[in-house]
C-alpha atoms as a PDB file:
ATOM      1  CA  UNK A   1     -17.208   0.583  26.750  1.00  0.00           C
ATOM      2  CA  UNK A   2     -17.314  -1.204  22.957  1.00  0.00           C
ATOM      3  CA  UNK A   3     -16.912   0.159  19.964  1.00  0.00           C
ATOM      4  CA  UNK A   4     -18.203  -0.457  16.986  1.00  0.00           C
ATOM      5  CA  UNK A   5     -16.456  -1.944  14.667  1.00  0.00           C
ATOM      6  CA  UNK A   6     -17.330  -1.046  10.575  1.00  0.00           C
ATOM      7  CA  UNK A   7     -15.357  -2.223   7.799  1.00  0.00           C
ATOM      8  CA  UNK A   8     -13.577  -0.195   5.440  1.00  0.00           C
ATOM      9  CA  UNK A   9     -11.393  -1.001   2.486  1.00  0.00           C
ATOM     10  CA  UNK A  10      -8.448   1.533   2.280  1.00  0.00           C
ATOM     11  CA  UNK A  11      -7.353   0.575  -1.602  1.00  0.00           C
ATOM     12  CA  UNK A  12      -7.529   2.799  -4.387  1.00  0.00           C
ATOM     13  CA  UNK A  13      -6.445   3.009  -8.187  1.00  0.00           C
ATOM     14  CA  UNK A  14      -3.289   4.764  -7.616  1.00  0.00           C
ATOM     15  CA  UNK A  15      -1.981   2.592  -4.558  1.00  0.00           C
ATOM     16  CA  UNK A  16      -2.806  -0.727  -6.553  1.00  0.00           C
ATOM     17  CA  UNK A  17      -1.021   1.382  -9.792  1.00  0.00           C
ATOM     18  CA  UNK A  18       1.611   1.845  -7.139  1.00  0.00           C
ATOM     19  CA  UNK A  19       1.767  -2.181  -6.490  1.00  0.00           C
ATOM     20  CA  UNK A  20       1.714  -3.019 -10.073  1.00  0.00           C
ATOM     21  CA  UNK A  21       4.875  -1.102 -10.736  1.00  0.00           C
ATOM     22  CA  UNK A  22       6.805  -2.854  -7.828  1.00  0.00           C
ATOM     23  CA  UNK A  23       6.640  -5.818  -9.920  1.00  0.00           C
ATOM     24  CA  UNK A  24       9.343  -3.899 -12.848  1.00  0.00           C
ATOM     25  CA  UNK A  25       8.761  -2.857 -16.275  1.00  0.00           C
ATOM     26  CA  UNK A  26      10.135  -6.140 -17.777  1.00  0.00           C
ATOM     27  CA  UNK A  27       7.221  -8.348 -16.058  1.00  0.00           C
ATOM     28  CA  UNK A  28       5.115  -5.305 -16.628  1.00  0.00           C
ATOM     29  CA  UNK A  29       5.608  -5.446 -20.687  1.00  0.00           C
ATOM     30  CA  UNK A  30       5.264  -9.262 -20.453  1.00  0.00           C
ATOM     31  CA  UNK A  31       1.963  -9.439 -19.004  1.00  0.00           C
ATOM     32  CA  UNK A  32       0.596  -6.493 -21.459  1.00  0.00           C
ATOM     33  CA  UNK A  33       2.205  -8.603 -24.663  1.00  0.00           C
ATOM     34  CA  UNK A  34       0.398 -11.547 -23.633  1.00  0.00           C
ATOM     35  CA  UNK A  35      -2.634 -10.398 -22.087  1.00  0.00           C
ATOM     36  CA  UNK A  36      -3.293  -7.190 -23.415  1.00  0.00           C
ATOM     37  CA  UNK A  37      -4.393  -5.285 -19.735  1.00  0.00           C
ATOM     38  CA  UNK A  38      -3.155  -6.088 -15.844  1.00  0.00           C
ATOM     39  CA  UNK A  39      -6.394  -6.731 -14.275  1.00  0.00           C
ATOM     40  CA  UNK A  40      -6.362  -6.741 -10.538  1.00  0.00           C
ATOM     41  CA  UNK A  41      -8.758  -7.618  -7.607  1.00  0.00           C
ATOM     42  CA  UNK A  42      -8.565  -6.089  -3.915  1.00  0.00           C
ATOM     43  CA  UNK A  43      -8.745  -9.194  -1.563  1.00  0.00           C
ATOM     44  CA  UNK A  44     -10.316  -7.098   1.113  1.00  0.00           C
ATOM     45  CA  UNK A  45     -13.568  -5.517  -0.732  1.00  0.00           C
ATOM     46  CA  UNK A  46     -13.052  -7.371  -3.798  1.00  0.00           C
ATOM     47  CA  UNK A  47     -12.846  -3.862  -6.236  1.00  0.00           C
ATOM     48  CA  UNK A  48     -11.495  -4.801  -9.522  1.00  0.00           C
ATOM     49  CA  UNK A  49      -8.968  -2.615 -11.041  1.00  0.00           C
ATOM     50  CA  UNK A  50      -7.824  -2.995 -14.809  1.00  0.00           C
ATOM     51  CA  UNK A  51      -4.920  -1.258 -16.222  1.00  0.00           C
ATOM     52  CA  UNK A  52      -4.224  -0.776 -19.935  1.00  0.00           C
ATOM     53  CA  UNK A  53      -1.014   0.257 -21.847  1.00  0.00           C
ATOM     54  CA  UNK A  54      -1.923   4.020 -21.799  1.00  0.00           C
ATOM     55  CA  UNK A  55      -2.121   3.452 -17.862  1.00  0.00           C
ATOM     56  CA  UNK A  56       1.662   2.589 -17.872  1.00  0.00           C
ATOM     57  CA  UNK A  57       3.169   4.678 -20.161  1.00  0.00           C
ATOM     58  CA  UNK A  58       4.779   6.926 -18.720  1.00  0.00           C
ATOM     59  CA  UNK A  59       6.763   4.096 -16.482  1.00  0.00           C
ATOM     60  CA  UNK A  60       7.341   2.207 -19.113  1.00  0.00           C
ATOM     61  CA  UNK A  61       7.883   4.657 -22.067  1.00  0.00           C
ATOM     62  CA  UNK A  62       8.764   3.874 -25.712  1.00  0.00           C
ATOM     63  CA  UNK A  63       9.267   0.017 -24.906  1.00  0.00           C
ATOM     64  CA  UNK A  64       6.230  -0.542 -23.913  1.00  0.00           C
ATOM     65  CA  UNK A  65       4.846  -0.921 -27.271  1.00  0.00           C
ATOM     66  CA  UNK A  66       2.539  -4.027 -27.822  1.00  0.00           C
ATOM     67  CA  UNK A  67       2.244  -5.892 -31.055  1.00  0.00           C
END
């Protein structure tokens, strides 16, 4: 017997949050300085995720300050 086969994108905000912080708060402040948000796309269903300062606070606390 087949089955039949649907597609279905398992990402969310907080796991791609989750991937984001993997890359360390140094590369994390870096990207904000210069870019001003971390904006991310899902390769499988193509959802586009931005994250802001606020977003990363609390992982990155007082340093994270942007000028």
């Amino acid at each position: 017997d087949g089955k039949t086969m649907q597609f279905g994108c398992s990402c969310t905000r907080q796991r791609t949050l989750s991937a984001i912080l993997s890359m360390g708060a140094e590369e994390l402040r870096e990207i904000l300085s210069e870019q001003g948000v971390i904006k991310t796309e899902c390769q499988f269903c193509a959802e586009t995720y931005e994250f802001q300062k606020e977003d990363l606070d609390d992982y990155l606390g007082d340093q994270a300050q942007t000028h």
